[in-house]
Protein backbone atom coordinates (compact mmCIF):
# COMPACT_ATOMS: atom_id res chain seq x y z
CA UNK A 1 125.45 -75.55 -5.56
CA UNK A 2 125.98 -77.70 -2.38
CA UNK A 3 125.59 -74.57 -0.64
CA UNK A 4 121.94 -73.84 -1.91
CA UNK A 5 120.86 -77.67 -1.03
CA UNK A 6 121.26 -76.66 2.41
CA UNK A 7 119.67 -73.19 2.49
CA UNK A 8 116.70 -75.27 0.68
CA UNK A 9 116.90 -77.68 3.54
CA UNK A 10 116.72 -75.15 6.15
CA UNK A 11 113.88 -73.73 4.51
CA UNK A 12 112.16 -76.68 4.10
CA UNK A 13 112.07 -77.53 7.74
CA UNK A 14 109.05 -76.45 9.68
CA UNK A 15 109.99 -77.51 13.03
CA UNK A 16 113.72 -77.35 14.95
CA UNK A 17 116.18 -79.20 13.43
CA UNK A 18 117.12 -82.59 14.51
CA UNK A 19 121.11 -83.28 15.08
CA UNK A 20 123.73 -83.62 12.48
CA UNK A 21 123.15 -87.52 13.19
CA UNK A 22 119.57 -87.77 11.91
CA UNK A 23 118.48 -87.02 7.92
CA UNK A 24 115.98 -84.70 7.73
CA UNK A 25 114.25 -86.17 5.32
CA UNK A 26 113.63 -90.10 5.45
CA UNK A 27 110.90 -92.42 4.42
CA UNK A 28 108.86 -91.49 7.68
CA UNK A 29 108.88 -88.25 8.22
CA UNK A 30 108.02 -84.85 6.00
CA UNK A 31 108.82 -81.52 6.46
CA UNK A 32 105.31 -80.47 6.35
CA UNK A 33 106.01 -77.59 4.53
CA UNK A 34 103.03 -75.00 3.29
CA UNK A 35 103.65 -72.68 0.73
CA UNK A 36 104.65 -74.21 -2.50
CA UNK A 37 101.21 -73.55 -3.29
CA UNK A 38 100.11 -70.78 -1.43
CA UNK A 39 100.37 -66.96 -1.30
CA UNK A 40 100.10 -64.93 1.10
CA UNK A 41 98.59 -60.99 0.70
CA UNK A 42 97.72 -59.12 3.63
CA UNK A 43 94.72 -61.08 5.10
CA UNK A 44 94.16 -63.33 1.90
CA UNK A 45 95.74 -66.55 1.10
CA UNK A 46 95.55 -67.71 -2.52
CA UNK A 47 96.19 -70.94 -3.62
CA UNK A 48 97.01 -72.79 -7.10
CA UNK A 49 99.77 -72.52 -9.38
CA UNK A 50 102.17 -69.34 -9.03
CA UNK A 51 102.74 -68.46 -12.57
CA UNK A 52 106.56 -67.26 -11.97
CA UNK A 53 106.71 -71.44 -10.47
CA UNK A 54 107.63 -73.15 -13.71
CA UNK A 55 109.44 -75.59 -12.47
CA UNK A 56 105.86 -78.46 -11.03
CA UNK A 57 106.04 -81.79 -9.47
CA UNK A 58 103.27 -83.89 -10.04
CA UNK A 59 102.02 -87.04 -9.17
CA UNK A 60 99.56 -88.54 -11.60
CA UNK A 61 96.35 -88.79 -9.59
CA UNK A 62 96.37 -92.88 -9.62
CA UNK A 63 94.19 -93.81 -6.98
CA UNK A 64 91.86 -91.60 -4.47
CA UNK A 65 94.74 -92.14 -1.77
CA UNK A 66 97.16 -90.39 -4.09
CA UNK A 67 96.48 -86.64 -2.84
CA UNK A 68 96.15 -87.47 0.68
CA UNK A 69 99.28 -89.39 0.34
CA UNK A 70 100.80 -85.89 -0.96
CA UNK A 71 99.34 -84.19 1.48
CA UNK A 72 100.93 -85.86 4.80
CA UNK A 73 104.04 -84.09 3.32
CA UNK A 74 102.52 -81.13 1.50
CA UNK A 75 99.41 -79.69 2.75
CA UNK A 76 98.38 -77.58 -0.02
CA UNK A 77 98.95 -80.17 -2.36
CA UNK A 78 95.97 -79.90 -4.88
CA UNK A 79 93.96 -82.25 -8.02
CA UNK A 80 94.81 -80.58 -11.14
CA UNK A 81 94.01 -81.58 -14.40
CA UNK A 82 95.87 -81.78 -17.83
CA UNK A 83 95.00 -83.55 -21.26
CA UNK A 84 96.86 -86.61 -20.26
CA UNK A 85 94.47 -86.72 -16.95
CA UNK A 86 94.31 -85.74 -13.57
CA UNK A 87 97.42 -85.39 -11.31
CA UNK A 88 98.17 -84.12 -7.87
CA UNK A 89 100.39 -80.54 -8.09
CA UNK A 90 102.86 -81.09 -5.26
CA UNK A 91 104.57 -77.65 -5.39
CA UNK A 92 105.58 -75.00 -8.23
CA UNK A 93 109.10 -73.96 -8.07
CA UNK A 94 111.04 -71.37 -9.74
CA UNK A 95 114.33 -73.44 -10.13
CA UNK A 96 114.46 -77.05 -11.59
CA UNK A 97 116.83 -78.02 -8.53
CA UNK A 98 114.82 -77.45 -6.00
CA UNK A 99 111.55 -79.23 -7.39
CA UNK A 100 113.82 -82.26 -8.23
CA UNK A 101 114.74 -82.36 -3.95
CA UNK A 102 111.16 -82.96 -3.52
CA UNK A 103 110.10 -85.08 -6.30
CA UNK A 104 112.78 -87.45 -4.86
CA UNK A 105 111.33 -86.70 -1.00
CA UNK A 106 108.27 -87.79 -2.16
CA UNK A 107 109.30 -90.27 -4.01
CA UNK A 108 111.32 -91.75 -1.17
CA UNK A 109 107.75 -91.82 0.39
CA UNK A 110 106.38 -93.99 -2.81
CA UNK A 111 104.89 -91.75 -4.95
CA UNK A 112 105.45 -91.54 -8.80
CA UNK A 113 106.27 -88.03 -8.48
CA UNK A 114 107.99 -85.87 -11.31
CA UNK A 115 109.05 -82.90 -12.27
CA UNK A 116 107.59 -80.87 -15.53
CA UNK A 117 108.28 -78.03 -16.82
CA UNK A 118 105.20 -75.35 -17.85
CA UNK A 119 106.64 -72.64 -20.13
């Protein structure tokens, strides 16, 4: 397990890693990361939810900041809506583990994010 927190981290990180001495992740700075969202095909890119990503964090769409807030860490963070309103759909994720990480990454930036579960 502790072993695929830092392959996740490694993925996660879109530019060289700082040193041992500095978190990657803190309350000022995001990974950045693009493609929880998005698919690539050849020359297309397609984004929304990936139906083999079960595993969502969202962040109920509070106030218009809300997805741009998202967004500083997750570009292709996107408004989706459900019966219980609209929310912002961080990233889909195949395994529950890894969508936790970055409901608590973004929630270390403030949001109210979560993870669900779409069968």
């Amino acid at each position: 397990m502790r072993t695929s927190f830092f392959v996740f981290l490694f993925f996660l990180a879109s530019r060289p890693l700082p040193s041992l001495a500095q978190p990657i992740f803190s309350a000022n700075r995001c990974p950045q990361r693009e493609g929880y969202n998005t698919i690539r095909r050849g020359d297309v890119v397609i984004v929304g939810r990936r139906p083999e990503a079960r595993y969502v964090v969202v962040v109920p769409l509070e106030t218009p900041q809300t997805l741009r807030q998202i967004r500083a860490c997750i570009p292709d963070a996107f408004v989706a809506q459900s019966s219980l309103g609209s929310y912002v759909h961080a990233g889909g994720f195949v395994d529950r583990f890894t969508a936790e990480t970055v409901a608590q990454l973004l929630q270390s930036r403030g949001a109210d994010a979560r993870v669900v579960y779409f069968p």
